[in-house]
C-alpha atoms as a PDB file:
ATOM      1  CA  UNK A   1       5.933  12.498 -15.292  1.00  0.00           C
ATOM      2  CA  UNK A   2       2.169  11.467 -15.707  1.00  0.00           C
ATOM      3  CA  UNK A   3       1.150   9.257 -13.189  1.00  0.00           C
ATOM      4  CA  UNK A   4      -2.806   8.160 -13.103  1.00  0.00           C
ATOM      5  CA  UNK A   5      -4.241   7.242  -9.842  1.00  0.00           C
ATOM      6  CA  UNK A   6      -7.242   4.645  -9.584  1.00  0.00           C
ATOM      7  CA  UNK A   7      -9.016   2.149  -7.833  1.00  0.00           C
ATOM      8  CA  UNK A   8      -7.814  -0.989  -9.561  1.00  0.00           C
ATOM      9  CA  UNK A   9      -9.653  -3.966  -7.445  1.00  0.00           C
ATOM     10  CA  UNK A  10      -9.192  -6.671 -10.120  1.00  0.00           C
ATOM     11  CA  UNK A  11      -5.330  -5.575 -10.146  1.00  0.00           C
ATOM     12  CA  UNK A  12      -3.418  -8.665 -11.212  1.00  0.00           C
ATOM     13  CA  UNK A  13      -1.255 -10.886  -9.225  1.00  0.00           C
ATOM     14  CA  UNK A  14       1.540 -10.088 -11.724  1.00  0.00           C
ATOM     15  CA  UNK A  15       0.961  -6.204 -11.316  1.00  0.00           C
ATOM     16  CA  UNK A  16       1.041  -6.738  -7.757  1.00  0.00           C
ATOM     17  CA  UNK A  17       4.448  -8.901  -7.764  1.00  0.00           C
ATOM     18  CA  UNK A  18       6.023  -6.390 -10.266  1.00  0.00           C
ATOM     19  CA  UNK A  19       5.802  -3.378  -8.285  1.00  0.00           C
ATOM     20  CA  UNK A  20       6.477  -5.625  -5.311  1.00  0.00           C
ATOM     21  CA  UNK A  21       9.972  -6.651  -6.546  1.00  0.00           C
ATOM     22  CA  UNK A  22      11.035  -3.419  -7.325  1.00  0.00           C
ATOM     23  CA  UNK A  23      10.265  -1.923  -3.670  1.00  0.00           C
ATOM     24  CA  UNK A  24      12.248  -2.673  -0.085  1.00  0.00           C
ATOM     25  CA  UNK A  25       8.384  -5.056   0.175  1.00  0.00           C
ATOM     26  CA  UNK A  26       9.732  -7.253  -2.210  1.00  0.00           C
ATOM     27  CA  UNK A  27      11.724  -9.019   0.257  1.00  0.00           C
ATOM     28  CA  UNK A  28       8.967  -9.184   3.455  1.00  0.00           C
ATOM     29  CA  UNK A  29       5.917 -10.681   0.962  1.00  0.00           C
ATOM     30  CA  UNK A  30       5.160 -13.753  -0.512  1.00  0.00           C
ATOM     31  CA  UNK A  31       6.349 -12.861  -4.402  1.00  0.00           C
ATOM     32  CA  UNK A  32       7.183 -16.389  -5.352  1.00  0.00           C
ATOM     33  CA  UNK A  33       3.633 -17.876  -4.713  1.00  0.00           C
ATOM     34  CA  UNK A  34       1.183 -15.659  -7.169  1.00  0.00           C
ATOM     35  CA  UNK A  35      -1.980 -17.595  -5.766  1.00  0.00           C
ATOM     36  CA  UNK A  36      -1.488 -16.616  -2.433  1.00  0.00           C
ATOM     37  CA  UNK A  37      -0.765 -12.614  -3.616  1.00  0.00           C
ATOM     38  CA  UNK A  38      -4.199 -13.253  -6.018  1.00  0.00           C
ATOM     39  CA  UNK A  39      -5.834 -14.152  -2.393  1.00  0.00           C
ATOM     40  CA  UNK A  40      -4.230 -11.196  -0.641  1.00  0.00           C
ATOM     41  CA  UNK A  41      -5.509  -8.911  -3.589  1.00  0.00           C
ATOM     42  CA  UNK A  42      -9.199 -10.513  -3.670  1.00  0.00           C
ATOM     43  CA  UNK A  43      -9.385 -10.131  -0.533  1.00  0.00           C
ATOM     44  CA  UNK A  44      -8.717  -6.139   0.063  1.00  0.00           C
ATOM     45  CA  UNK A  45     -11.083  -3.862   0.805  1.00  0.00           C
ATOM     46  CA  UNK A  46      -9.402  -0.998  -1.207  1.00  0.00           C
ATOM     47  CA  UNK A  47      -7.093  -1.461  -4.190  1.00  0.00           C
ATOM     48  CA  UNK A  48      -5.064   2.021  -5.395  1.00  0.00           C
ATOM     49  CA  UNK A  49      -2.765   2.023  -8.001  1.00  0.00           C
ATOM     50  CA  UNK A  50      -0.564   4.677  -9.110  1.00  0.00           C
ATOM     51  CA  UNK A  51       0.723   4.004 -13.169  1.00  0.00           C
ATOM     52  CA  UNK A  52       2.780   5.921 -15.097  1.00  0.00           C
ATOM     53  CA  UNK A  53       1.750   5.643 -18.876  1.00  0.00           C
ATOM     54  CA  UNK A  54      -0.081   2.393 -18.054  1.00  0.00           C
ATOM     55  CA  UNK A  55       3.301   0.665 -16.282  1.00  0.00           C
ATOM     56  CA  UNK A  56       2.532   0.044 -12.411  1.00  0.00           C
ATOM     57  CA  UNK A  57       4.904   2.315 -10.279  1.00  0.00           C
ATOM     58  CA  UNK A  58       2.914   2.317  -6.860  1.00  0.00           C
ATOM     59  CA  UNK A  59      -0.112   0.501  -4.435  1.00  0.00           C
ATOM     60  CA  UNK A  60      -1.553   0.986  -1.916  1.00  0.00           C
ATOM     61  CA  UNK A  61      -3.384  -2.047  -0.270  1.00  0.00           C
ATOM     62  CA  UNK A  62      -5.957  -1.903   2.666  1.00  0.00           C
ATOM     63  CA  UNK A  63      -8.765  -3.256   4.627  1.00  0.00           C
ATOM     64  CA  UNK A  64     -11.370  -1.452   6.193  1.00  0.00           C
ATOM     65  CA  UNK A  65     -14.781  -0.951   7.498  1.00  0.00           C
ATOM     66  CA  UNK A  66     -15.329   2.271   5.672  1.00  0.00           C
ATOM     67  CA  UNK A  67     -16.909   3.511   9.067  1.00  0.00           C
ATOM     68  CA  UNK A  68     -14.105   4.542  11.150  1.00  0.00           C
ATOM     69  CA  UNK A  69     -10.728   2.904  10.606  1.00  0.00           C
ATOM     70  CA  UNK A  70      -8.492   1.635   7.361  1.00  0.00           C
ATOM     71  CA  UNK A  71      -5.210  -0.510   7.838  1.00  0.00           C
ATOM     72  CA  UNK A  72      -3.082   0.406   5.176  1.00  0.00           C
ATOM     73  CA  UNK A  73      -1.639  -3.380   4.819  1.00  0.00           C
ATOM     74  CA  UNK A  74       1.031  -2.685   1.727  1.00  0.00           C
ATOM     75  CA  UNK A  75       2.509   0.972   0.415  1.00  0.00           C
ATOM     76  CA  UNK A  76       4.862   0.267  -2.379  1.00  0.00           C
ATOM     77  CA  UNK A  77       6.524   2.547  -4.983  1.00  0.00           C
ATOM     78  CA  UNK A  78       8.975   1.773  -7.292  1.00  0.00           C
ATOM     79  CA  UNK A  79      12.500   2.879  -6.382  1.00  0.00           C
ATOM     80  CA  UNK A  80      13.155   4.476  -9.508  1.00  0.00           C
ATOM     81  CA  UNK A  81       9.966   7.189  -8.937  1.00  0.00           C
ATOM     82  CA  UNK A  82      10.293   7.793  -5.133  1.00  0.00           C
ATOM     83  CA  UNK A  83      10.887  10.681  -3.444  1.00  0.00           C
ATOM     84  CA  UNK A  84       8.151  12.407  -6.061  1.00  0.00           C
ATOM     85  CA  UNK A  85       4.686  12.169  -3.537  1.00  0.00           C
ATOM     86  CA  UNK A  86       3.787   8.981  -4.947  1.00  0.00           C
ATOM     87  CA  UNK A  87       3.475   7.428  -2.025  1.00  0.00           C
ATOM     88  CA  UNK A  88       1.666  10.458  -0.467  1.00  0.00           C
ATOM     89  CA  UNK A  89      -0.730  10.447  -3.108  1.00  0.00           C
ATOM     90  CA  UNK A  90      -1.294   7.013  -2.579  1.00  0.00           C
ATOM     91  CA  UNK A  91      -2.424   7.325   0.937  1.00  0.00           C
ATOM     92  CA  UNK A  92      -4.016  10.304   0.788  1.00  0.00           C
ATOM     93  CA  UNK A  93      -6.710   8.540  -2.490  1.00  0.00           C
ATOM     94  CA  UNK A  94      -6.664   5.657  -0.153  1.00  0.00           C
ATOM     95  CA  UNK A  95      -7.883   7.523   3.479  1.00  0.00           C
ATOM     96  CA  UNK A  96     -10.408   9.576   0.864  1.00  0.00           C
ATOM     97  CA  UNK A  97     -11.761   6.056  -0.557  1.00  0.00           C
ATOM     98  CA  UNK A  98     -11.858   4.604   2.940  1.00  0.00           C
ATOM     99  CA  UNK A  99     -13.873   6.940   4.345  1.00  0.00           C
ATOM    100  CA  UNK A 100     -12.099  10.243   4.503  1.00  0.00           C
ATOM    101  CA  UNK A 101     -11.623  12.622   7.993  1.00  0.00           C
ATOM    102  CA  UNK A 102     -14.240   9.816   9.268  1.00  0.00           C
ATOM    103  CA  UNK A 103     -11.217   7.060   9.438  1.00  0.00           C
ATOM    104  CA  UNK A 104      -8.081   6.756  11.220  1.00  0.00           C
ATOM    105  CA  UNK A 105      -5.874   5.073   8.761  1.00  0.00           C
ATOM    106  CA  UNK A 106      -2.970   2.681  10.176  1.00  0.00           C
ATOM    107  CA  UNK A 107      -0.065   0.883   8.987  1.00  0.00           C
ATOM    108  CA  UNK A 108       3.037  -0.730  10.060  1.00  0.00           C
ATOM    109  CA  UNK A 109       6.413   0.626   8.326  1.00  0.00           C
ATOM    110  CA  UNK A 110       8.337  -1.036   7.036  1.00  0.00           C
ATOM    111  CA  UNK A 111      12.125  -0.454   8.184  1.00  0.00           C
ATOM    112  CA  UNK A 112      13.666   0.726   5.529  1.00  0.00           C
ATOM    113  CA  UNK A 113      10.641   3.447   5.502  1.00  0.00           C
ATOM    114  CA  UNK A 114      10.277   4.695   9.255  1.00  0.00           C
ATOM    115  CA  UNK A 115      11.153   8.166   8.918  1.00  0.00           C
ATOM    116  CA  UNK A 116       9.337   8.532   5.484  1.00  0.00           C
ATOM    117  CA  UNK A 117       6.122   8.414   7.565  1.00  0.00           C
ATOM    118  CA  UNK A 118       6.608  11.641   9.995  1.00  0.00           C
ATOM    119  CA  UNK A 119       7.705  13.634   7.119  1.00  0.00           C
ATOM    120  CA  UNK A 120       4.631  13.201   5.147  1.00  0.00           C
ATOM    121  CA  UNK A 121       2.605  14.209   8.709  1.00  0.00           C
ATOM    122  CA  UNK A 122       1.860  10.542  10.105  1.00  0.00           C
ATOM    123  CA  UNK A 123       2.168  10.100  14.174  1.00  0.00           C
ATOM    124  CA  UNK A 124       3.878   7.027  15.549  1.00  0.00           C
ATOM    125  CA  UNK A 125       1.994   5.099  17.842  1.00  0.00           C
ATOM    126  CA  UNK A 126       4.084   3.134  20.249  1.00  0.00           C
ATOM    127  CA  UNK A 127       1.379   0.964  21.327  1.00  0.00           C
ATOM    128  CA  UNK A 128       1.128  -2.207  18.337  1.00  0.00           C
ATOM    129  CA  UNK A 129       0.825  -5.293  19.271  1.00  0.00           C
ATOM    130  CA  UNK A 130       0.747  -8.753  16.980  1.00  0.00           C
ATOM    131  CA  UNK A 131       0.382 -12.612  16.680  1.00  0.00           C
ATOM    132  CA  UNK A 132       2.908 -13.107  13.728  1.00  0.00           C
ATOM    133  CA  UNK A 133       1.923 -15.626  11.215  1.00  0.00           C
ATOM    134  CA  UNK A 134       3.383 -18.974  10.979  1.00  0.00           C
ATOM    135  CA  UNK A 135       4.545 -18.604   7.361  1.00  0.00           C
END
């Protein structure tokens, strides 16, 4: 397999949805409206893809300050290349972009990957708190 890892900040709302749909996220974002995924691209602080021969297979979404913390917002590999360290890969170029051993990087699992996190060295924080959005 020879997957390419990059920043891709002007990744398409299409790209996005595509890799989206074929991921457990599919189901928990907003794949039917592309402006509002365009939006939630534009407005990222760090964009890493993972392609394989130039289809999408993986992202990694996040916001940060660059400083001293990342939220990893979206992790998403395909289904038909997990369990390979795509998704490893993607975090790790995403904590290095962010800012490195300077950051702490966070994210929210989703449930269908809870105990992918721990394996790959992550510790769960018990302490999250949130004011859901309306819609």
């Amino acid at each position: 397999m020879n997957i390419t890892y990059q920043l891709e900040p002007d990744l398409t709302a299409e790209d996005f949805r595509q890799v989206l749909m074929a991921t457990s996220l599919g189901a928990r974002r907003p794949v039917d409206n592309l402006p509002r995924l365009h939006d939630m691209l534009r407005n990222a602080s760090l964009i890493v893809t993972a392609r394989e021969n130039g289809r999408i297979v993986g992202v990694s979404r996040a916001m940060t300050d660059f400083a001293f913390c990342c939220y990893l917002s979206d992790l998403a590999v395909d289904e038909t290349v997990q369990r390979q360290g795509i998704g490893k890969k993607l975090i790790d170029e995403t904590k290095r972009h962010a800012g490195g051993d300077n950051i702490m990087l966070l994210l929210l699992a989703a449930p269908d990957a809870e105990t992918y996190y721990p394996k790959i060295g992550m510790t769960h924080m018990p302490a999250c708190w949130a004011i859901k959005r309306a819609g």
